[in-house]
PDB file of N, CA and C in Angstrom:
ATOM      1  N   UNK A   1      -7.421   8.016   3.750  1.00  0.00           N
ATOM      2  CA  UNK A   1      -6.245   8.641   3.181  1.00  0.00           C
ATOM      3  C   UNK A   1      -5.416   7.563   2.496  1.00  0.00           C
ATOM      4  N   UNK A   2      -4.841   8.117   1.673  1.00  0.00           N
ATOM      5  CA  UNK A   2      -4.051   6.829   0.618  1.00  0.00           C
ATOM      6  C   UNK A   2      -2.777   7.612   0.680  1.00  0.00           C
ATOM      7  N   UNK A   3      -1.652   6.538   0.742  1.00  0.00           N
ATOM      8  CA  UNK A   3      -0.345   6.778   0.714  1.00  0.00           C
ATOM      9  C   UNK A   3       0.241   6.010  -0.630  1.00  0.00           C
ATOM     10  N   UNK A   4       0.663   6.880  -1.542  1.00  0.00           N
ATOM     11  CA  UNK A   4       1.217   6.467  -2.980  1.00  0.00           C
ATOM     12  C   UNK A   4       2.733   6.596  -2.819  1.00  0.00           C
ATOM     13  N   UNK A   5       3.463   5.582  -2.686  1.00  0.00           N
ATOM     14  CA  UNK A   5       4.724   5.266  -3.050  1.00  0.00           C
ATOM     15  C   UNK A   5       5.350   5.779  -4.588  1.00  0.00           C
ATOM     16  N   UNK A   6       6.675   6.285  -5.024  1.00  0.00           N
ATOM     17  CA  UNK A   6       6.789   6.525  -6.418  1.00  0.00           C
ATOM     18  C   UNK A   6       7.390   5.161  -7.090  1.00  0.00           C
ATOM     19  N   UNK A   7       7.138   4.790  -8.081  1.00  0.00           N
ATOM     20  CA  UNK A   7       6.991   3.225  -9.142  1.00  0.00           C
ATOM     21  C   UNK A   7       7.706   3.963 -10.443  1.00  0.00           C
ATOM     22  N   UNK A   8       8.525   3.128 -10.510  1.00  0.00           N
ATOM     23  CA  UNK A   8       9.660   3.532 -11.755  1.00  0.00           C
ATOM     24  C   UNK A   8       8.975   2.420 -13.142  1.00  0.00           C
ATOM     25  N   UNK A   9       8.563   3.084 -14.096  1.00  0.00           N
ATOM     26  CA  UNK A   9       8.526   2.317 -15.315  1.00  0.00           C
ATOM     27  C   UNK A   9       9.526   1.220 -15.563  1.00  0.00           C
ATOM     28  N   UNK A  10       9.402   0.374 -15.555  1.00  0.00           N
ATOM     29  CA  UNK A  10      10.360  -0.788 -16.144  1.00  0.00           C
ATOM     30  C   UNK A  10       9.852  -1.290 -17.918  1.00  0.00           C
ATOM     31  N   UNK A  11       8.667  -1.400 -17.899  1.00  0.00           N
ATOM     32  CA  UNK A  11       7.902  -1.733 -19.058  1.00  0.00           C
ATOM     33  C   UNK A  11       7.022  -1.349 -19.644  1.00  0.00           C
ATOM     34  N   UNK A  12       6.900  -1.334 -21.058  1.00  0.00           N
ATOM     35  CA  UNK A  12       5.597  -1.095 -22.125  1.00  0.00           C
ATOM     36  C   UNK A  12       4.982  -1.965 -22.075  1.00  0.00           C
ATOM     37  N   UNK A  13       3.417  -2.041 -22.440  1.00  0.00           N
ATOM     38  CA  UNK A  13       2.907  -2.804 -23.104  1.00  0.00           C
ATOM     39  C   UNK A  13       2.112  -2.558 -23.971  1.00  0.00           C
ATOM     40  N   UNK A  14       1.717  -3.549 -24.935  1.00  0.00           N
ATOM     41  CA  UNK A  14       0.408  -3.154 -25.769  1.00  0.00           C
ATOM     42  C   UNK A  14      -0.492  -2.851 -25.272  1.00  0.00           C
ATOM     43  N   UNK A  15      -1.285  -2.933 -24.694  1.00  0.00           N
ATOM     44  CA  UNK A  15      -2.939  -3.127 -23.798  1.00  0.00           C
ATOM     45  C   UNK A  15      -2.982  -1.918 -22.722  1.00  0.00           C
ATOM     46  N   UNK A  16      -1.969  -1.037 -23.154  1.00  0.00           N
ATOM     47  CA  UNK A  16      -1.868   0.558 -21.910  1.00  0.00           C
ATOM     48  C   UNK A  16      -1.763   0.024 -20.654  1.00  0.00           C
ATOM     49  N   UNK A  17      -1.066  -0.966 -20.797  1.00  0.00           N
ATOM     50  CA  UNK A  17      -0.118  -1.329 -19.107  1.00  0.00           C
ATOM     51  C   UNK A  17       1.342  -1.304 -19.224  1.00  0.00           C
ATOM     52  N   UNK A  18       1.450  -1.159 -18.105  1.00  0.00           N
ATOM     53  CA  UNK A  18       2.934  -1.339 -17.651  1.00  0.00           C
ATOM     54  C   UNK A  18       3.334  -1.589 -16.492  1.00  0.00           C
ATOM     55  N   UNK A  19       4.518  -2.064 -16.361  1.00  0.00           N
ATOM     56  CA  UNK A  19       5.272  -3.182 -15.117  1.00  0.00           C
ATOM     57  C   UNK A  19       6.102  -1.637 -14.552  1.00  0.00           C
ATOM     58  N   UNK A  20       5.914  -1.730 -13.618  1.00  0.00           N
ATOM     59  CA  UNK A  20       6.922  -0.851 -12.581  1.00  0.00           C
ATOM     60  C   UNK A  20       7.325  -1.513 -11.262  1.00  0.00           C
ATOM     61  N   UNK A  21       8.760  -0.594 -10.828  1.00  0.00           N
ATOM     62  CA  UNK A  21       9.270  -1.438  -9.995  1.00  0.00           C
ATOM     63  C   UNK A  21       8.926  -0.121  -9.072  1.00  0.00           C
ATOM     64  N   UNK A  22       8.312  -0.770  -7.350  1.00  0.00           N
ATOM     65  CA  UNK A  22       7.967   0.113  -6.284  1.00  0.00           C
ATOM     66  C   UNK A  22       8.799  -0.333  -5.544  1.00  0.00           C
ATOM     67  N   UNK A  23       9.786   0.168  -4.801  1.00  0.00           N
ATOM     68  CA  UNK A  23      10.689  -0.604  -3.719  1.00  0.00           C
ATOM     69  C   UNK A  23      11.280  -2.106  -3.934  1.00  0.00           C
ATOM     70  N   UNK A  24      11.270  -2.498  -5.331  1.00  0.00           N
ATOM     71  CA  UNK A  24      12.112  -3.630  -5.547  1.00  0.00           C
ATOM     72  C   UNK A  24      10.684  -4.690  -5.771  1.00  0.00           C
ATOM     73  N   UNK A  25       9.485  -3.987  -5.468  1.00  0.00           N
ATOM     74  CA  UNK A  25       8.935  -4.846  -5.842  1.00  0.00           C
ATOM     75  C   UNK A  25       8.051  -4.949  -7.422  1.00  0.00           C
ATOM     76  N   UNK A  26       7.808  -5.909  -8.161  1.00  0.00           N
ATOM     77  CA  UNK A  26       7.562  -5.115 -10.258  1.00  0.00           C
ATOM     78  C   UNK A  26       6.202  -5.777  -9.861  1.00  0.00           C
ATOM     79  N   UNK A  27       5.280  -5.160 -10.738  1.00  0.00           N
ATOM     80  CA  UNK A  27       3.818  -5.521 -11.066  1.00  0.00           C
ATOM     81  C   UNK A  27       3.727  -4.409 -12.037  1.00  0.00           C
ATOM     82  N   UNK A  28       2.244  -5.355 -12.553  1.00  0.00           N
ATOM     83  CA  UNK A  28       1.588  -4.799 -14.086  1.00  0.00           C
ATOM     84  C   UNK A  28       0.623  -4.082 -13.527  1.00  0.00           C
ATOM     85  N   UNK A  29       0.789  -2.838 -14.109  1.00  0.00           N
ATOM     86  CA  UNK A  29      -1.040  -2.141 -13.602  1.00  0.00           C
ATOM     87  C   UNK A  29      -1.090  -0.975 -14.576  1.00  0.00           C
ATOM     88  N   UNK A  30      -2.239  -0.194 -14.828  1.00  0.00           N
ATOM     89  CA  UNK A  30      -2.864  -0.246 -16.036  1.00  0.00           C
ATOM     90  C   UNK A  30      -2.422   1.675 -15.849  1.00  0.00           C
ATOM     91  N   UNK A  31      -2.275   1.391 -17.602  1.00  0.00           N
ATOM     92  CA  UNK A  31      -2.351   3.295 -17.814  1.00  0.00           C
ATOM     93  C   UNK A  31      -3.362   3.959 -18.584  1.00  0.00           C
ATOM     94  N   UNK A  32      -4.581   3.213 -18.792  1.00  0.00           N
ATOM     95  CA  UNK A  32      -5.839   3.937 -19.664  1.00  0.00           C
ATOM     96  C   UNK A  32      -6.300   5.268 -19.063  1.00  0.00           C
ATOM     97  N   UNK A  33      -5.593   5.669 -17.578  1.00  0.00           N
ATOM     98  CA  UNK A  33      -6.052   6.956 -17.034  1.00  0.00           C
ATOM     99  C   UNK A  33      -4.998   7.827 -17.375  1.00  0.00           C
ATOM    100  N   UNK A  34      -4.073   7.733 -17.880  1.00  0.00           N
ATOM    101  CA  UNK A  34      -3.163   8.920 -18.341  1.00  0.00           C
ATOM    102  C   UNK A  34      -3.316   9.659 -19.556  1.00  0.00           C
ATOM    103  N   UNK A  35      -3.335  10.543 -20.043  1.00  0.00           N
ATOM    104  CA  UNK A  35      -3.553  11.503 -20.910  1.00  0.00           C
ATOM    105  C   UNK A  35      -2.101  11.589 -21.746  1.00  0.00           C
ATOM    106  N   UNK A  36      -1.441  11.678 -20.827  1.00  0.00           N
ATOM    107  CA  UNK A  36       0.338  11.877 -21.488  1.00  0.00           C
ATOM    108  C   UNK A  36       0.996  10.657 -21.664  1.00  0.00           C
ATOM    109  N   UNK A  37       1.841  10.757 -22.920  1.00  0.00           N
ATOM    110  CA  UNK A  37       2.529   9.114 -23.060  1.00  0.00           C
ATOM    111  C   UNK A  37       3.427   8.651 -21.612  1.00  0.00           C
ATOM    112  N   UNK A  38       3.560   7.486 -21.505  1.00  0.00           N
ATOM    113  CA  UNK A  38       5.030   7.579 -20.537  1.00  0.00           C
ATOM    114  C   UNK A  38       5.768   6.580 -21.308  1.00  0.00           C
ATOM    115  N   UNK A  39       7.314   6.839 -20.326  1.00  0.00           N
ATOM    116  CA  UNK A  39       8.365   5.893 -20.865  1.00  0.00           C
ATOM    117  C   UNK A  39       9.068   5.100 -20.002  1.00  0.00           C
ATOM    118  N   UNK A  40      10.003   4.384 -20.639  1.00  0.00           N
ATOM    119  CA  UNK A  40      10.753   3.456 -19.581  1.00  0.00           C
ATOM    120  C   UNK A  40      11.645   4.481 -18.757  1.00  0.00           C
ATOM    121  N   UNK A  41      11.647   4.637 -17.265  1.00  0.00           N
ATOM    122  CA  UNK A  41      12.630   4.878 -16.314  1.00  0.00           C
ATOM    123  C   UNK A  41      11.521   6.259 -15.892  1.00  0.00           C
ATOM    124  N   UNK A  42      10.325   6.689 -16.210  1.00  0.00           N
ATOM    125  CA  UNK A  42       9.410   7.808 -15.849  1.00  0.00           C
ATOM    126  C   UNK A  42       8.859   6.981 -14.333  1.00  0.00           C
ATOM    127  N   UNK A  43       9.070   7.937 -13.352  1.00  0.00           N
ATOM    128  CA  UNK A  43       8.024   7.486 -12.055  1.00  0.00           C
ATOM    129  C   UNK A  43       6.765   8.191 -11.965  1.00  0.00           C
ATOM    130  N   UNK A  44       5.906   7.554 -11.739  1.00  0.00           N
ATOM    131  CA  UNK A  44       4.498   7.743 -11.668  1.00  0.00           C
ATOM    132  C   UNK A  44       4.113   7.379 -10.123  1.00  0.00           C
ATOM    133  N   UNK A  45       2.785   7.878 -10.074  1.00  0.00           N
ATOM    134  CA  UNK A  45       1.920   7.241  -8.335  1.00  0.00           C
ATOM    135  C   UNK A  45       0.814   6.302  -9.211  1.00  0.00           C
ATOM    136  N   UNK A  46       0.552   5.750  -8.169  1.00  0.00           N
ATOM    137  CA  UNK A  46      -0.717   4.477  -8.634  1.00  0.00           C
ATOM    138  C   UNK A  46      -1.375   4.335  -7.565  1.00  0.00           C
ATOM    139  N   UNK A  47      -2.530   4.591  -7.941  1.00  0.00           N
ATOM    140  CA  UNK A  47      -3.622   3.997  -7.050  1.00  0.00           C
ATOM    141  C   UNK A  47      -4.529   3.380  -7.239  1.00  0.00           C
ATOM    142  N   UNK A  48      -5.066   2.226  -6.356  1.00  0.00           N
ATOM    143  CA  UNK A  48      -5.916   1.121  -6.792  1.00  0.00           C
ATOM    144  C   UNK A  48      -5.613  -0.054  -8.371  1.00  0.00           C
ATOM    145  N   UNK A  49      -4.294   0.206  -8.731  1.00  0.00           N
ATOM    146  CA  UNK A  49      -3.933  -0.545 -10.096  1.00  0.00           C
ATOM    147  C   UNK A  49      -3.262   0.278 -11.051  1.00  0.00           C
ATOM    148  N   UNK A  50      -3.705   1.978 -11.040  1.00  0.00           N
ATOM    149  CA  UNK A  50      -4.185   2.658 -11.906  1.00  0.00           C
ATOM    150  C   UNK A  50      -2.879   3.851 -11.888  1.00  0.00           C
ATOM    151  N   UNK A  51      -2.376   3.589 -12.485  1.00  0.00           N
ATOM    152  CA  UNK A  51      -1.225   4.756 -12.917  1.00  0.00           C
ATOM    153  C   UNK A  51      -2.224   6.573 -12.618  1.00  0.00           C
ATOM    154  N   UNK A  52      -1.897   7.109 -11.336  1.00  0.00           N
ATOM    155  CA  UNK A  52      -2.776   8.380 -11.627  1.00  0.00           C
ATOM    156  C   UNK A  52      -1.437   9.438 -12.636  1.00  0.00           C
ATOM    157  N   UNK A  53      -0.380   9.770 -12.199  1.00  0.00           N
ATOM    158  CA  UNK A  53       0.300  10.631 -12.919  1.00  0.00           C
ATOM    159  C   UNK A  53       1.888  10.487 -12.586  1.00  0.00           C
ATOM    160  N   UNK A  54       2.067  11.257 -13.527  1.00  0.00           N
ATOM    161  CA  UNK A  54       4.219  11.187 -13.535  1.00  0.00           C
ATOM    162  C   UNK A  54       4.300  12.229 -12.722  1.00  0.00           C
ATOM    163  N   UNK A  55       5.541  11.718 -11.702  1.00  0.00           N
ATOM    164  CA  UNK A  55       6.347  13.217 -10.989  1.00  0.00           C
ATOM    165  C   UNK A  55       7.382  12.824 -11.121  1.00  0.00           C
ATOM    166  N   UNK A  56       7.906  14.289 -10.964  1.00  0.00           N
ATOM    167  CA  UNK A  56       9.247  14.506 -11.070  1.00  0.00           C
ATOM    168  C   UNK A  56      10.540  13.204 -10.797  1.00  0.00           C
ATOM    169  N   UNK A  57      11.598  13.014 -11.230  1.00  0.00           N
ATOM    170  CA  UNK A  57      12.139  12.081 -10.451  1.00  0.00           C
ATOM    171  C   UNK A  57      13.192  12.582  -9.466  1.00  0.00           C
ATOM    172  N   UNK A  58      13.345  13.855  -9.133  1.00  0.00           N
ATOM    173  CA  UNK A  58      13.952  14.316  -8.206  1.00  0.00           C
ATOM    174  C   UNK A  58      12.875  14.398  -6.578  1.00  0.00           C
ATOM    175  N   UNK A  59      11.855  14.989  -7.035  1.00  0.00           N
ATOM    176  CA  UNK A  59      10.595  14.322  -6.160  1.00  0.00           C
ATOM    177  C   UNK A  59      10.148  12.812  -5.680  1.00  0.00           C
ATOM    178  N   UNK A  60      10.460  12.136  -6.656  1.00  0.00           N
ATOM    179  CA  UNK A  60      10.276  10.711  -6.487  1.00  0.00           C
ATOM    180  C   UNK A  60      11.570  10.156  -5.276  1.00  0.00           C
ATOM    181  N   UNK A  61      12.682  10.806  -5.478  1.00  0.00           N
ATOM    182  CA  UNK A  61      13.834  10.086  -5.076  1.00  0.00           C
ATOM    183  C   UNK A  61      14.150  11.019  -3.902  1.00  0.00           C
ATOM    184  N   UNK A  62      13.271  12.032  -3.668  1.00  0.00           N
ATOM    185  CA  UNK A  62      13.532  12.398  -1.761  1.00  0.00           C
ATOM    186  C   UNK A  62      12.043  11.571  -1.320  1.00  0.00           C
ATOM    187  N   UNK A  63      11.144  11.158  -2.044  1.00  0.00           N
ATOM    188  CA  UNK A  63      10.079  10.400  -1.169  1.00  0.00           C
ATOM    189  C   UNK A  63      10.561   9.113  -0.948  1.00  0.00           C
ATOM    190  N   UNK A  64      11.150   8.183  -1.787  1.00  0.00           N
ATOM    191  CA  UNK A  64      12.039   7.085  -1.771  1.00  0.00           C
ATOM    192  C   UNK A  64      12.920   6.976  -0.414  1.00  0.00           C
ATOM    193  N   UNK A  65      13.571   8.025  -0.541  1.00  0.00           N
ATOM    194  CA  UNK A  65      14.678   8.006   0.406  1.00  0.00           C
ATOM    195  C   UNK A  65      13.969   8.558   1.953  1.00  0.00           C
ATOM    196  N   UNK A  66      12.862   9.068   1.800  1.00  0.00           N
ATOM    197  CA  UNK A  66      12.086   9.135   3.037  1.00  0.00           C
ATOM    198  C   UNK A  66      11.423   7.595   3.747  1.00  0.00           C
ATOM    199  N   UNK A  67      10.754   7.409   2.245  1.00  0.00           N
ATOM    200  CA  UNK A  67      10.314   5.861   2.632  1.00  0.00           C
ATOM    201  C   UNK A  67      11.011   4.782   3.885  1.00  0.00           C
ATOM    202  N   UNK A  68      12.525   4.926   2.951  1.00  0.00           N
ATOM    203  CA  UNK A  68      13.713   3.741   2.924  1.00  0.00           C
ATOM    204  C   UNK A  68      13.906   4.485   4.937  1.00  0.00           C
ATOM    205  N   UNK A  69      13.797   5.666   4.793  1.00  0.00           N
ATOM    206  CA  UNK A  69      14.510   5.837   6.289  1.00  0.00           C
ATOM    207  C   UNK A  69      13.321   5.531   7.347  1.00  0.00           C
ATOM    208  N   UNK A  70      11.845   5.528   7.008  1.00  0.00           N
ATOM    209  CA  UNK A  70      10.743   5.236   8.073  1.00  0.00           C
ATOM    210  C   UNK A  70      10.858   3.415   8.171  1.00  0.00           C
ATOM    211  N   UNK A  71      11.466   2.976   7.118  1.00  0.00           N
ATOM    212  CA  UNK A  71      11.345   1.396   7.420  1.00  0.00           C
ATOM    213  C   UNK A  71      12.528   1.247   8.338  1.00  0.00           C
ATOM    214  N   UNK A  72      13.621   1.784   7.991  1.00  0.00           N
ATOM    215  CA  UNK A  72      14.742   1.494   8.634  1.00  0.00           C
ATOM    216  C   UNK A  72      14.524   1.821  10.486  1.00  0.00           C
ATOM    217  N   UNK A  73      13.670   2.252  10.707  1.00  0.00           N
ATOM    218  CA  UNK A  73      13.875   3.147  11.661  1.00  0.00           C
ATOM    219  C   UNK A  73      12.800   2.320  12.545  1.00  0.00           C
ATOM    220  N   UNK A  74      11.282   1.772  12.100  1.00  0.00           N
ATOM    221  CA  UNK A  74      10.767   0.824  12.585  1.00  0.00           C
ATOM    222  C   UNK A  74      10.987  -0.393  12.629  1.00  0.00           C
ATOM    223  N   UNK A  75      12.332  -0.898  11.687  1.00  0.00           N
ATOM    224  CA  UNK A  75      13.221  -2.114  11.873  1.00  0.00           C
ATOM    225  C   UNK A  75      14.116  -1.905  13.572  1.00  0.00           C
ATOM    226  N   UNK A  76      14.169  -1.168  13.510  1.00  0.00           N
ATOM    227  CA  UNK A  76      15.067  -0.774  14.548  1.00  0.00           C
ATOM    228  C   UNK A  76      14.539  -1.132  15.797  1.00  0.00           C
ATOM    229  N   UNK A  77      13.557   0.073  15.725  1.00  0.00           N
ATOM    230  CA  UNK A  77      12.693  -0.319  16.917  1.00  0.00           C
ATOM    231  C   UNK A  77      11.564  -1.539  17.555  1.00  0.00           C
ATOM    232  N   UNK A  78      12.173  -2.124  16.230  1.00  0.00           N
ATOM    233  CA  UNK A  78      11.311  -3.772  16.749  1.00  0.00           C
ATOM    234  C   UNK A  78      12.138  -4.584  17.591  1.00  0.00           C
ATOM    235  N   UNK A  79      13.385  -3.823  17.326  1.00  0.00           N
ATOM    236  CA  UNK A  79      14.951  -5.013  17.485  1.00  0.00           C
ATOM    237  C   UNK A  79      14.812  -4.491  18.955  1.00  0.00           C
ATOM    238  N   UNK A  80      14.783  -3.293  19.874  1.00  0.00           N
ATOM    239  CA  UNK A  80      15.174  -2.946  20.825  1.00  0.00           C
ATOM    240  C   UNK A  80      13.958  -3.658  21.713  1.00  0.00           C
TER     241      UNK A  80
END
């Protein structure tokens, strides 16, 4: 099973890549599997490098905010 985080476009490139930021963290990985253009500030899932598709960013930003609360919460419980 694969767990895809949502990755905010930060960048174009020539060569059908682009830089996205996943949780603060940016890397280049490739969009030759998309069919539809994307743009700067579009969130997409990626897997294995590979841009699979754009969702919503209202979707993106309750999985985000799900994310942000499972880390917070196993921070926690390391501390106790």
């Amino acid at each position: 099973m694969c767990l895809s985080v949502p990755s905010q476009v930060t960048e174009l490139h020539d060569d059908a890549s682009v830089t996205v930021n996943t949780l603060g963290v940016k890397r280049r990985v490739s969009a030759h599997l998309m069919t539809e253009p994307l743009a700067i500030g579009d969130f997409v899932l990626i897997h294995i490098g590979f841009v699979m598709n754009k969702i919503d960013e209202t979707e993106a930003n309750l999985s985000l905010a799900l994310y942000k609360e499972i880390v917070e919460k196993l921070a926690l419980e390391e501390q106790a």
